[in-house]
Protein backbone atom coordinates (compact mmCIF):
# COMPACT_ATOMS: atom_id res chain seq x y z
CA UNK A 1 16.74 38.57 20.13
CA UNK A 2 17.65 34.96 19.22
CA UNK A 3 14.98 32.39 19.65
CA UNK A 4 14.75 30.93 23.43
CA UNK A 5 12.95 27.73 24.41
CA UNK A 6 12.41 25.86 27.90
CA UNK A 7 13.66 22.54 27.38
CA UNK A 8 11.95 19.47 29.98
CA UNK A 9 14.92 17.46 29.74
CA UNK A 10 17.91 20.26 31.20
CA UNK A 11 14.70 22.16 32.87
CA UNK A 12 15.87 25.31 31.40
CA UNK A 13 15.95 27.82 28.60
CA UNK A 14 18.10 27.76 26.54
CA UNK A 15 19.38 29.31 23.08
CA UNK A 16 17.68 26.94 20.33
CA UNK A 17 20.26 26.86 17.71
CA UNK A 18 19.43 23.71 14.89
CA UNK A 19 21.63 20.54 14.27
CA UNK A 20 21.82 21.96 10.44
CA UNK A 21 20.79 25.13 10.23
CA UNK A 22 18.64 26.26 8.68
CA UNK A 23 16.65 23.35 8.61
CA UNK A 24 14.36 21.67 11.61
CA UNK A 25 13.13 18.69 12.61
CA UNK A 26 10.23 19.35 14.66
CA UNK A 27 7.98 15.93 16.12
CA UNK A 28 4.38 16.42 17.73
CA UNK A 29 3.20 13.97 19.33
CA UNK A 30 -0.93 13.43 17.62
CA UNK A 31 -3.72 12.43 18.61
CA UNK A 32 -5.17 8.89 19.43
CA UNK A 33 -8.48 8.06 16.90
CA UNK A 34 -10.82 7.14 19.40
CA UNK A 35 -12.80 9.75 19.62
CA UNK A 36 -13.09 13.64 19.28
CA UNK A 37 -9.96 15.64 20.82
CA UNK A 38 -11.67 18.27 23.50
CA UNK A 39 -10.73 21.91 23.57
CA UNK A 40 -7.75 20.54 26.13
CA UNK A 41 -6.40 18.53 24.01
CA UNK A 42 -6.41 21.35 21.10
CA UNK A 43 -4.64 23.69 23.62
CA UNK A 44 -1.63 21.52 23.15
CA UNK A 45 -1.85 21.46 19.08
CA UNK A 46 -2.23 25.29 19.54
CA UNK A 47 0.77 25.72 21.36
CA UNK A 48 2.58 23.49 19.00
CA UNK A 49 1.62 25.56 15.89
CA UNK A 50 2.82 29.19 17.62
CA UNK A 51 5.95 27.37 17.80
CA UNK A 52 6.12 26.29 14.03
CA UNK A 53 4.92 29.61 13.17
CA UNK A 54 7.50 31.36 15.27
CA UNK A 55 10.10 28.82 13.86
CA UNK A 56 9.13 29.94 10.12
CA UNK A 57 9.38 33.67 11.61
CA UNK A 58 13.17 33.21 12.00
CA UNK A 59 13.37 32.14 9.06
CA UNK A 60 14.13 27.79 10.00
CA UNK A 61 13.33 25.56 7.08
CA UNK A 62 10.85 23.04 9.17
CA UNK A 63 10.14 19.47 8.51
CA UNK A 64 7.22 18.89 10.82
CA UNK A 65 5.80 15.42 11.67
CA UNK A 66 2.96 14.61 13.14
CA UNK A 67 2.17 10.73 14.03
CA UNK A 68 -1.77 9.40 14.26
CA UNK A 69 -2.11 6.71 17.01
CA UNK A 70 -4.42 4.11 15.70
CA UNK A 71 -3.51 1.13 17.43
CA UNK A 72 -1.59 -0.24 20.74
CA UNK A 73 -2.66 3.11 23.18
CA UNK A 74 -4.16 1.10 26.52
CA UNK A 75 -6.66 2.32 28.25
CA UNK A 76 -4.25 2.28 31.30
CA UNK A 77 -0.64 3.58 30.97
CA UNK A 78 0.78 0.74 33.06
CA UNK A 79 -0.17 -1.62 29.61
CA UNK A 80 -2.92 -2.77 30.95
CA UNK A 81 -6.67 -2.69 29.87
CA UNK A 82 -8.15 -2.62 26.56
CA UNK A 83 -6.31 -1.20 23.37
CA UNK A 84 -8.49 2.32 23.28
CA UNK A 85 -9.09 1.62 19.73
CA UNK A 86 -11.05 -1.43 20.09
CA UNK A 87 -12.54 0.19 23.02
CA UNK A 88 -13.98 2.94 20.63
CA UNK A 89 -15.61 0.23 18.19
CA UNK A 90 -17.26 -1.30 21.35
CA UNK A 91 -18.97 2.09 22.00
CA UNK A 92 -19.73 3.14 18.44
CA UNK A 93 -20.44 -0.48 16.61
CA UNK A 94 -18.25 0.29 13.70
CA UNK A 95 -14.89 -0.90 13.05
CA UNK A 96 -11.42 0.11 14.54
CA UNK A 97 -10.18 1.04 11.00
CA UNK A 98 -13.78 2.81 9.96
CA UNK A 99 -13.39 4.87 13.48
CA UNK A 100 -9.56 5.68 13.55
CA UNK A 101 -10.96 7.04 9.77
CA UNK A 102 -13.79 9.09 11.21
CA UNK A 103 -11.83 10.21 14.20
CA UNK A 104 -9.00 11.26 12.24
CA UNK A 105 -10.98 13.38 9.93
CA UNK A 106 -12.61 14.86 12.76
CA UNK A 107 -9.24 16.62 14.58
CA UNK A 108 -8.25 17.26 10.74
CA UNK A 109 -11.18 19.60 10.99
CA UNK A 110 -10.61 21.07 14.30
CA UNK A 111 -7.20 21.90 13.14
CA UNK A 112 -8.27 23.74 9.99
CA UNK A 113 -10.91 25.93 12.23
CA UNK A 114 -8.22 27.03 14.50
CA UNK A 115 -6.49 27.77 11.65
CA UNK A 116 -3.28 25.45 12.97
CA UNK A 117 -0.64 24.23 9.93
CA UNK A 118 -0.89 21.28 9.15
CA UNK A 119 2.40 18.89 9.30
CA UNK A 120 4.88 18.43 6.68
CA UNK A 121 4.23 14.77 6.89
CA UNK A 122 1.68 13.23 8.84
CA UNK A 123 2.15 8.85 9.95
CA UNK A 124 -0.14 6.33 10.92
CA UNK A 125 0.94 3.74 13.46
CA UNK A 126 -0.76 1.13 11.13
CA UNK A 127 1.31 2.07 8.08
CA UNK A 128 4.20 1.60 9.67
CA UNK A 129 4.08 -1.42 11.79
CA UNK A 130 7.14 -2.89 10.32
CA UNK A 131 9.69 0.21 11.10
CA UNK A 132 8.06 -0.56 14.68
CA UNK A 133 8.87 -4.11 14.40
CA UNK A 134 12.97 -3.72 13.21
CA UNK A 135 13.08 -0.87 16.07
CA UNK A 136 11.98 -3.87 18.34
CA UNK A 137 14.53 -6.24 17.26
CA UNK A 138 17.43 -3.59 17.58
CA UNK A 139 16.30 -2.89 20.88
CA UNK A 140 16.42 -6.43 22.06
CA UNK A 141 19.52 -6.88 19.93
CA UNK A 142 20.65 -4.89 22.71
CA UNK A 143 19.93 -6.82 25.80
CA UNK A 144 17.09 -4.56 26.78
CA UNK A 145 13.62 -6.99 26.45
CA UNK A 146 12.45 -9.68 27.92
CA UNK A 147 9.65 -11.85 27.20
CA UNK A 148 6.47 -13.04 28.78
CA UNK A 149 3.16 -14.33 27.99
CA UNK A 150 1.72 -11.50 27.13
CA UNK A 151 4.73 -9.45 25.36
CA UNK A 152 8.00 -8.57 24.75
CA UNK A 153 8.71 -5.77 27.62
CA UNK A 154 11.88 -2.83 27.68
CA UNK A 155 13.67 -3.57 30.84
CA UNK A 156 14.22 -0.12 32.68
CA UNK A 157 16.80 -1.60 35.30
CA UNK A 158 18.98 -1.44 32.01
CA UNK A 159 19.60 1.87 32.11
CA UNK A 160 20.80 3.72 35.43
CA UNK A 161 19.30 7.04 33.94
CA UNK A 162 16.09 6.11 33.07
CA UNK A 163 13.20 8.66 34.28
CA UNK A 164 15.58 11.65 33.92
CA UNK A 165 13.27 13.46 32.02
CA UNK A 166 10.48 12.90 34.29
CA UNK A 167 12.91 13.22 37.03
CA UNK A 168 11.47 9.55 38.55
CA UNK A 169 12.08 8.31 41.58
CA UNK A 170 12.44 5.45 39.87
CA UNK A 171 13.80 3.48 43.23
CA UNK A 172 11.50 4.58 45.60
CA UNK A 173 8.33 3.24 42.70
CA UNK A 174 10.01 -0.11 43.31
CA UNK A 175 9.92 0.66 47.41
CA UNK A 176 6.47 1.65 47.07
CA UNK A 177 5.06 -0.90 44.56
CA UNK A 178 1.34 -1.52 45.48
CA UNK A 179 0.58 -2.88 41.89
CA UNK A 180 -0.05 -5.92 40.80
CA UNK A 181 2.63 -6.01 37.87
CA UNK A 182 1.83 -9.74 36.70
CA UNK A 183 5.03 -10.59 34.88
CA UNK A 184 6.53 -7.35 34.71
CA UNK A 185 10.17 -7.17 36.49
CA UNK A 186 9.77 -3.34 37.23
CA UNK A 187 7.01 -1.32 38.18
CA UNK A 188 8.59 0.86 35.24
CA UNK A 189 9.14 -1.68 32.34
CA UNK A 190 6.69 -1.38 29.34
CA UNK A 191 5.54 -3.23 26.31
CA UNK A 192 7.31 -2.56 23.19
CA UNK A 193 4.63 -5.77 21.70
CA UNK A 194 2.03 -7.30 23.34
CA UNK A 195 0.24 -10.64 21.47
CA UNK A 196 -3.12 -10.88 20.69
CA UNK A 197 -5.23 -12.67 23.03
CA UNK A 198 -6.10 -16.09 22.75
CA UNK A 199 -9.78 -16.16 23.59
CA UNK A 200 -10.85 -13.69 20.46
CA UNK A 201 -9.74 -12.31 17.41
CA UNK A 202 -8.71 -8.55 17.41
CA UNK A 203 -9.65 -6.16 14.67
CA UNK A 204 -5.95 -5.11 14.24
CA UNK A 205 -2.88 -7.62 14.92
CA UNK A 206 0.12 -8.44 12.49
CA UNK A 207 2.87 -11.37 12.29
CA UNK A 208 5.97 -10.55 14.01
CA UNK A 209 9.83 -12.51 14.87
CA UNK A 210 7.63 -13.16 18.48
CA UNK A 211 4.09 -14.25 17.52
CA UNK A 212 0.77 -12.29 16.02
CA UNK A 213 0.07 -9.22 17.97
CA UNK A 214 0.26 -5.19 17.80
CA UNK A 215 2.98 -2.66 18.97
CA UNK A 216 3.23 -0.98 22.09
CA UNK A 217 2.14 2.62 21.98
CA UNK A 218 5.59 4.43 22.78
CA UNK A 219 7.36 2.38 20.01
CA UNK A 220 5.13 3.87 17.42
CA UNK A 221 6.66 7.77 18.10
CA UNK A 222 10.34 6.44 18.73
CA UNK A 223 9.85 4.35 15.03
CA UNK A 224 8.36 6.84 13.37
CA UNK A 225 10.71 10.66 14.38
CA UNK A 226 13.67 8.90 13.80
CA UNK A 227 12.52 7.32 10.43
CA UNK A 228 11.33 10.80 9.17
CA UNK A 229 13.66 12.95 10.97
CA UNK A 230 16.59 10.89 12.41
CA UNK A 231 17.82 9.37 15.38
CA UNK A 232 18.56 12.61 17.14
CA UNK A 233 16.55 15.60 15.80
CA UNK A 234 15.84 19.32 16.96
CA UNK A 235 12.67 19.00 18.58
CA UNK A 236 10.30 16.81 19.87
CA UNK A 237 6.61 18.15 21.77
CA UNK A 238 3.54 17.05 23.60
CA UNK A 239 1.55 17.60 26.57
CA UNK A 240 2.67 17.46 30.27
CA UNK A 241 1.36 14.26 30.58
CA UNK A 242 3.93 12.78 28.52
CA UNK A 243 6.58 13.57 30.64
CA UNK A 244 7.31 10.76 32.88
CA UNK A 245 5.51 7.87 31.14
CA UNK A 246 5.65 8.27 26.76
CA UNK A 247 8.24 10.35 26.31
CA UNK A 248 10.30 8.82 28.92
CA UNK A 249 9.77 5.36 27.32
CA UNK A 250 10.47 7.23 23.92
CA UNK A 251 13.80 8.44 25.24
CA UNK A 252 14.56 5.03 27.25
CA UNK A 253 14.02 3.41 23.72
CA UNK A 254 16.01 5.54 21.56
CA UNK A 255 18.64 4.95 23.94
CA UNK A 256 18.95 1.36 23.86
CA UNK A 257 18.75 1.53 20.24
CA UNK A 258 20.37 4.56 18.75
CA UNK A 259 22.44 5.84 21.70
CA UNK A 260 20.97 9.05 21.63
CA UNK A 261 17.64 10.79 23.40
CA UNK A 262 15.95 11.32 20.77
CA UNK A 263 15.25 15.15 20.34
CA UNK A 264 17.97 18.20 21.71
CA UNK A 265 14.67 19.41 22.60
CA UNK A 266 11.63 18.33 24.48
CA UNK A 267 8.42 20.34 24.86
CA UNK A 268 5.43 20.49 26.38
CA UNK A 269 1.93 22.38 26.47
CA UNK A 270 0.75 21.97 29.84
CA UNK A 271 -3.04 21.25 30.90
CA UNK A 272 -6.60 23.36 30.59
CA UNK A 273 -8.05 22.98 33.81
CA UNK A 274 -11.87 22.74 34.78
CA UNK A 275 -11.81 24.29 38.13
CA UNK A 276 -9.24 22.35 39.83
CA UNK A 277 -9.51 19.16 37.11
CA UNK A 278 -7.93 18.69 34.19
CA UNK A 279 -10.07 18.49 31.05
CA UNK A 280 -10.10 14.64 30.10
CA UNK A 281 -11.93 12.55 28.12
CA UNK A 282 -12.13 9.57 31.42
CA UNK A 283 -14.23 12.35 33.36
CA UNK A 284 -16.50 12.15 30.73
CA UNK A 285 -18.32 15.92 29.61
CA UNK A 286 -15.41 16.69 27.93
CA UNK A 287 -15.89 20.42 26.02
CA UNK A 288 -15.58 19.87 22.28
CA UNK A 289 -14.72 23.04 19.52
CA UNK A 290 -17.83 22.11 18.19
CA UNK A 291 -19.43 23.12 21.89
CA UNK A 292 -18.03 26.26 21.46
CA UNK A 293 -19.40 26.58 17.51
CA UNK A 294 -22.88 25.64 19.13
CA UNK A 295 -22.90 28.22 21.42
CA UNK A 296 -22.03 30.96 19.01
CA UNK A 297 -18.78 31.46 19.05
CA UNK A 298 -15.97 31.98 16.08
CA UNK A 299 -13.55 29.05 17.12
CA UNK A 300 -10.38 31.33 16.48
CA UNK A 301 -11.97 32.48 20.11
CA UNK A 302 -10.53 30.08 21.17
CA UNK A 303 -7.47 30.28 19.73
CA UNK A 304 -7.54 34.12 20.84
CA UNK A 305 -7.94 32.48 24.16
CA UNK A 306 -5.30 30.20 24.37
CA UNK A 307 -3.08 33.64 23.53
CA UNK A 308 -3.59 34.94 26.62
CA UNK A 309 -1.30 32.40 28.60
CA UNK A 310 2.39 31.07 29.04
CA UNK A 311 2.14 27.80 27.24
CA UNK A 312 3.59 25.98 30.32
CA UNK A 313 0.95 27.16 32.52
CA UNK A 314 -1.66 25.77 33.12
CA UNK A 315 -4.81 27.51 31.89
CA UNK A 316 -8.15 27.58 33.58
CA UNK A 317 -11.20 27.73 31.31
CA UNK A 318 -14.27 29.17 31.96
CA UNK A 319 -17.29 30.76 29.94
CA UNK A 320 -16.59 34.31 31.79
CA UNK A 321 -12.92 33.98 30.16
CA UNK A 322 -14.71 32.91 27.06
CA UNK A 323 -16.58 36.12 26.85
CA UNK A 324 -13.63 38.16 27.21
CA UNK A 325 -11.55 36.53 25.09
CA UNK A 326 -14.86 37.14 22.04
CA UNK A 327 -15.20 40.71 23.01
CA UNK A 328 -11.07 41.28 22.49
CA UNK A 329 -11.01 39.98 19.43
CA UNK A 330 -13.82 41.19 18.15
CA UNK A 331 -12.39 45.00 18.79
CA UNK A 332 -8.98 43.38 17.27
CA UNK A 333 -10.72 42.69 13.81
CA UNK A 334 -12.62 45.86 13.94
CA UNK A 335 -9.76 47.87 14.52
CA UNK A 336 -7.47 46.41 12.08
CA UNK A 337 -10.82 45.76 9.21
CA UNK A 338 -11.15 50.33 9.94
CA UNK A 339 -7.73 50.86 8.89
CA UNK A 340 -7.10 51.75 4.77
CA UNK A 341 -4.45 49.35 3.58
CA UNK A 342 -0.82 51.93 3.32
CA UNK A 343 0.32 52.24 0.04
CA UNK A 344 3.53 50.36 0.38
CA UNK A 345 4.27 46.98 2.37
CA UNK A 346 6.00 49.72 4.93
CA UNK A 347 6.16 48.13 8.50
CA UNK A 348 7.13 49.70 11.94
CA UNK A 349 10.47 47.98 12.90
CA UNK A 350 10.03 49.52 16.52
CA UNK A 351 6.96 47.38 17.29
CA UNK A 352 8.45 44.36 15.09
CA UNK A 353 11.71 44.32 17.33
CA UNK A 354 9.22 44.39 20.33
CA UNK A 355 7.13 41.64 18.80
CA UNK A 356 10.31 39.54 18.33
CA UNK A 357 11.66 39.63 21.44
CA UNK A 358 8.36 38.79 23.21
CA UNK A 359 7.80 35.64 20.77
CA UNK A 360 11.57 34.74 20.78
CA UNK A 361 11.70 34.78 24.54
CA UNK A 362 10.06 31.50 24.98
CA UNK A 363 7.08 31.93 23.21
CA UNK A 364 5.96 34.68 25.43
CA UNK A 365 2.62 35.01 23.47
CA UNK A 366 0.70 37.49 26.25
CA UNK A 367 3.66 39.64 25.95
CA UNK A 368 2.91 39.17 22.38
CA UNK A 369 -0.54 40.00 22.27
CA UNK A 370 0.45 42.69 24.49
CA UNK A 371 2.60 44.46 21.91
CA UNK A 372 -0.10 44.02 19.64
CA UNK A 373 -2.60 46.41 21.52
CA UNK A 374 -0.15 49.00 22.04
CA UNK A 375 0.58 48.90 18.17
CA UNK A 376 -3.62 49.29 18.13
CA UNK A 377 -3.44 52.61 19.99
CA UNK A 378 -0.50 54.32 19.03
CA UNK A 379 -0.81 56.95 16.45
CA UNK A 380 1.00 55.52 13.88
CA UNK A 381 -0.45 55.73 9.97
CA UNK A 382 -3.32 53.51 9.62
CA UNK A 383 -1.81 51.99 7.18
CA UNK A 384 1.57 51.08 8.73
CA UNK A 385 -0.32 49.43 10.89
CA UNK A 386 -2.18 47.32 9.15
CA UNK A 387 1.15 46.00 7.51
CA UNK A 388 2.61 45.57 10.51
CA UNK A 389 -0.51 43.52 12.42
CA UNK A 390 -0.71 41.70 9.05
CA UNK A 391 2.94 40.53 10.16
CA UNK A 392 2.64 40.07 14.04
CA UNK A 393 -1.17 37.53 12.28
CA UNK A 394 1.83 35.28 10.54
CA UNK A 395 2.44 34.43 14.36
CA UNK A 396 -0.51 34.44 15.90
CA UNK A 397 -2.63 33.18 13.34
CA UNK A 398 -6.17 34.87 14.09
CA UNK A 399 -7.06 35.63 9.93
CA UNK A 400 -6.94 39.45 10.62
CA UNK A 401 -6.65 40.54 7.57
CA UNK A 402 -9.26 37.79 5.98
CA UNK A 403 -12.09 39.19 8.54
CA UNK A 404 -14.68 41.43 7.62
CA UNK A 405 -18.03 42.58 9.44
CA UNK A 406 -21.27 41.17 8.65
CA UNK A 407 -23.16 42.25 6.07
CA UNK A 408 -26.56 43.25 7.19
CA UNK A 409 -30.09 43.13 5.63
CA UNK A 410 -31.34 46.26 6.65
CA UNK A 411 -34.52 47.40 4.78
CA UNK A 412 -35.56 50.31 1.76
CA UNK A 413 -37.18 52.47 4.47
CA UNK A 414 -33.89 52.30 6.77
CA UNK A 415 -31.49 52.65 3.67
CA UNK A 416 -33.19 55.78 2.97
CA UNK A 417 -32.90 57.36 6.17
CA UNK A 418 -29.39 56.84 6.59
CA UNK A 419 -28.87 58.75 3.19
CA UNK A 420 -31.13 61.27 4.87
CA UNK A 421 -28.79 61.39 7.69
CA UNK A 422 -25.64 61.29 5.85
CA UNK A 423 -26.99 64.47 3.58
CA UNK A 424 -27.90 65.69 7.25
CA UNK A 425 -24.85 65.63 8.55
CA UNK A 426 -22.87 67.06 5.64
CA UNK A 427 -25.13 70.03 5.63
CA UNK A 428 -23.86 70.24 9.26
CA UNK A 429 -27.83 70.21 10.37
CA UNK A 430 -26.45 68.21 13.37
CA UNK A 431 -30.54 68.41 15.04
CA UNK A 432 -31.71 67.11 12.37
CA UNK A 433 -29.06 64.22 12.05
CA UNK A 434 -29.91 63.46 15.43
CA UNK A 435 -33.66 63.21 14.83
CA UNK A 436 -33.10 60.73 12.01
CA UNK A 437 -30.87 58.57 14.07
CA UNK A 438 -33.65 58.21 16.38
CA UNK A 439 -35.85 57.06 14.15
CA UNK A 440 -33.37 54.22 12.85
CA UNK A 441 -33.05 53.51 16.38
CA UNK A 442 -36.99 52.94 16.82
CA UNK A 443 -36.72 50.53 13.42
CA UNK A 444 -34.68 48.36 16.08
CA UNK A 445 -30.46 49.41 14.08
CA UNK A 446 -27.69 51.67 15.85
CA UNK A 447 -25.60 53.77 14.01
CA UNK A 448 -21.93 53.32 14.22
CA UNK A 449 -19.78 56.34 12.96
CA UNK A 450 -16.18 55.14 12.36
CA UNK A 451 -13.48 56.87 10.28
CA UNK A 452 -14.52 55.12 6.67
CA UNK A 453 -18.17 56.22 7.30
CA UNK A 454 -21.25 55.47 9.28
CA UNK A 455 -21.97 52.45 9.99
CA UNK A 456 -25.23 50.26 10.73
CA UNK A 457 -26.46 46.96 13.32
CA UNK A 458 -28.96 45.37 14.50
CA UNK A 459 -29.50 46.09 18.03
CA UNK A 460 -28.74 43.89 20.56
């Protein structure tokens, strides 16, 4: 099956086929260095790497690019408020630069536990403040800015389609305007720069054609894509939340400039919901990976967890689901750790045709996982199995074949009863087998007996 993916802009799926084949341009929107990403915001970089890794499954050449927002994100989305990075030296005492270093380190990290690739390229707002600053002047080379005292702004009337992605209602915002919009023309319109304030020196401003200030954040991604990948590249990703205000402004800018929206594609991982909230770092509480590490559990749990739904659905988390999700992959790895390795590379294409089509049909990852159980209990060789789960873990990305059991410390006196037991049990003296067992069991150990041999664990 060829590779399908829902695209937000036609609101359909369609057949992804690449501008030049077989290389991709892929985008991801990153993270903003404030502070730590929560497990909702890692949903979304999840999500992102199944595609990549489904992309490199059929066999596309990707260039992926990931962008780190370290300056010009507002607090508010309307370009108001405080720029989140200063807002995040307030709280911690350290500098913007020092946290946006710390920060970024931090999701670095969380990436490499969920065992997510890592971009082809990644790009720092900061480093590239003057590719922000010439797409700025082509835009208003294009009659689509205006100034006022606190930035240069895109005009939105501009363009009769603007919103489409979003599908705004872009006329009945202006009907309904109950915001204060200061100098603003349209509820819509949005700073591409905003100047520094006069009343106190900010941590991070540059010179610029319109006065000492910092870029708006949806110039940074607009800048940045079509300096690494073009001006119209395959695809371009990010949460549902970026729908109808970032990656609108992306497109709306790319527009003006470039004549073009940007990315044939646009994608997005849609929300993990507390109850009937999303998870967000405003609400304060926010569940970190590291929350999960704390409470014991292997953060490719997570991951595991995330399997388990349509990327555009939302997702609802809960410790119950967290359970299950340990207690499935725990009998994944033991399953595939039991297996003997075949002694060829030998695969089963029936269950690789099935996985295909489930991850080629829109990233259908339960269907996926799915396929992956039934591979678990059909009677295949052992080892054909293991070569073919070692295949289906290039997609999903869960380490099978890296994970092995825990080694216990298990003491003399319980060593030698288990080679009591073992001679037991070849000598077919099943009663007395049986007796021994017991008596490991009293030392406080079960006894698992699996195909490569008996086995032995603390009790729980």
């Amino acid at each position: 099956m060829e590779l399908q993916l829902f695209d937000t802009y036609s609101r359909s799926v369609r057949k992804f086929e690449p501008q030049h084949p077989p290389a991709v341009g892929l985008y991801t929107c990153g993270p903003t260095v404030y502070d730590y990403a929560h497990i909702g915001n890692l949903r979304t970089y999840i999500f992102e790497d199944f595609l990549r890794r489904v992309l490199d499954w059929n066999h596309f050449q990707v260039t992926h690019v990931m962008n780190i927002t370290d300056v010009g994100h507002l607090v508010s989305d309307a370009d108001e408020g405080e720029d989140k990075m200063e807002k995040g030296s307030a709280r911690t005492g350290k500098s913007a630069w020092e946290i946006a270093e710390f920060y970024t380190k931090a999701f670095q990290n969380d990436m490499d536990r969920l065992n997510i690739l890592l971009p082809t390229i990644w790009c720092r707002a900061t480093d590239h403040i003057q590719d922000q600053i010439e797409a700025i002047l082509c835009i208003e080379s294009k009659g689509f800015t205006y100034q006022t005292s606190d930035g240069i702004y895109f005009d939105t009337s501009k363009q009769p389609d603007y919103g489409y992605l979003g599908r705004l209602d872009v006329e009945g915002l202006r009907a309904g305007m109950r915001i204060d919009m200061g100098e603003k023309r349209n509820p819509t319109d949005f700073a591409l720069w905003k100047f520094s304030p006069t009343d106190k020196q900010r941590q991070m401003e540059w010179d610029s054609p319109w006065g000492k200030g910092f870029p708006g954040w949806h110039i940074e991604c607009s800048a940045m894509s079509a300096k690494y990948l073009g001006a119209y590249f395959d695809i371009h990703c990010g949460g549902e939340d970026h729908i109808t205000v970032h990656h609108t402004n992306e497109i709306a800018q790319t527009e003006a400039c470039h004549d073009t929206r940007l990315a044939n594609f646009w994608m997005h991982g849609y929300f993990l919901q507390l109850g009937d909230e999303k998870m967000a770092k405003s609400g304060g509480g926010f569940i970190r990976l590291e929350t999960l590490i704390e409470r014991g559990y292997d953060p490719l749990v997570y991951r595991f967890f995330c399997l388990n739904a349509l990327y555009r659905v939302k997702l609802n988390f809960t410790w119950e689901a967290i359970d299950a999700a340990a207690t499935s992959l725990e009998r994944l790895r033991k399953a595939v750790n039991e297996w003997q390795p075949a002694s060829s590379s030998e695969v089963d294409p029936g269950f690789i045709g099935q996985f295909e089509i489930a991850i080629n049909d829109d990233l259908n990852m339960p269907r996926a996982v799915a396929v992956t159980w039934d591979l678990v209990r059909s009677n295949l060789d052992p080892g054909i199995k293991k070569s073919t789960i070692a295949m289906f873990d290039q997609v999903l990305g869960l380490k099978l074949m890296e994970w092995e059991p825990l080694v216990e410390e298990v003491s003399d006196e319980v060593l030698r009863l288990m080679e009591q037991r073992t001679q037991a049990r070849k000598e077919k003296r099943w009663t007395d087998a049986d007796a021994i067992r017991g008596q490991i069991t009293a030392l406080g150990y079960d006894v698992e007996d699996t195909p490569l041999g008996p086995k032995i664990k603390t009790r729980k």
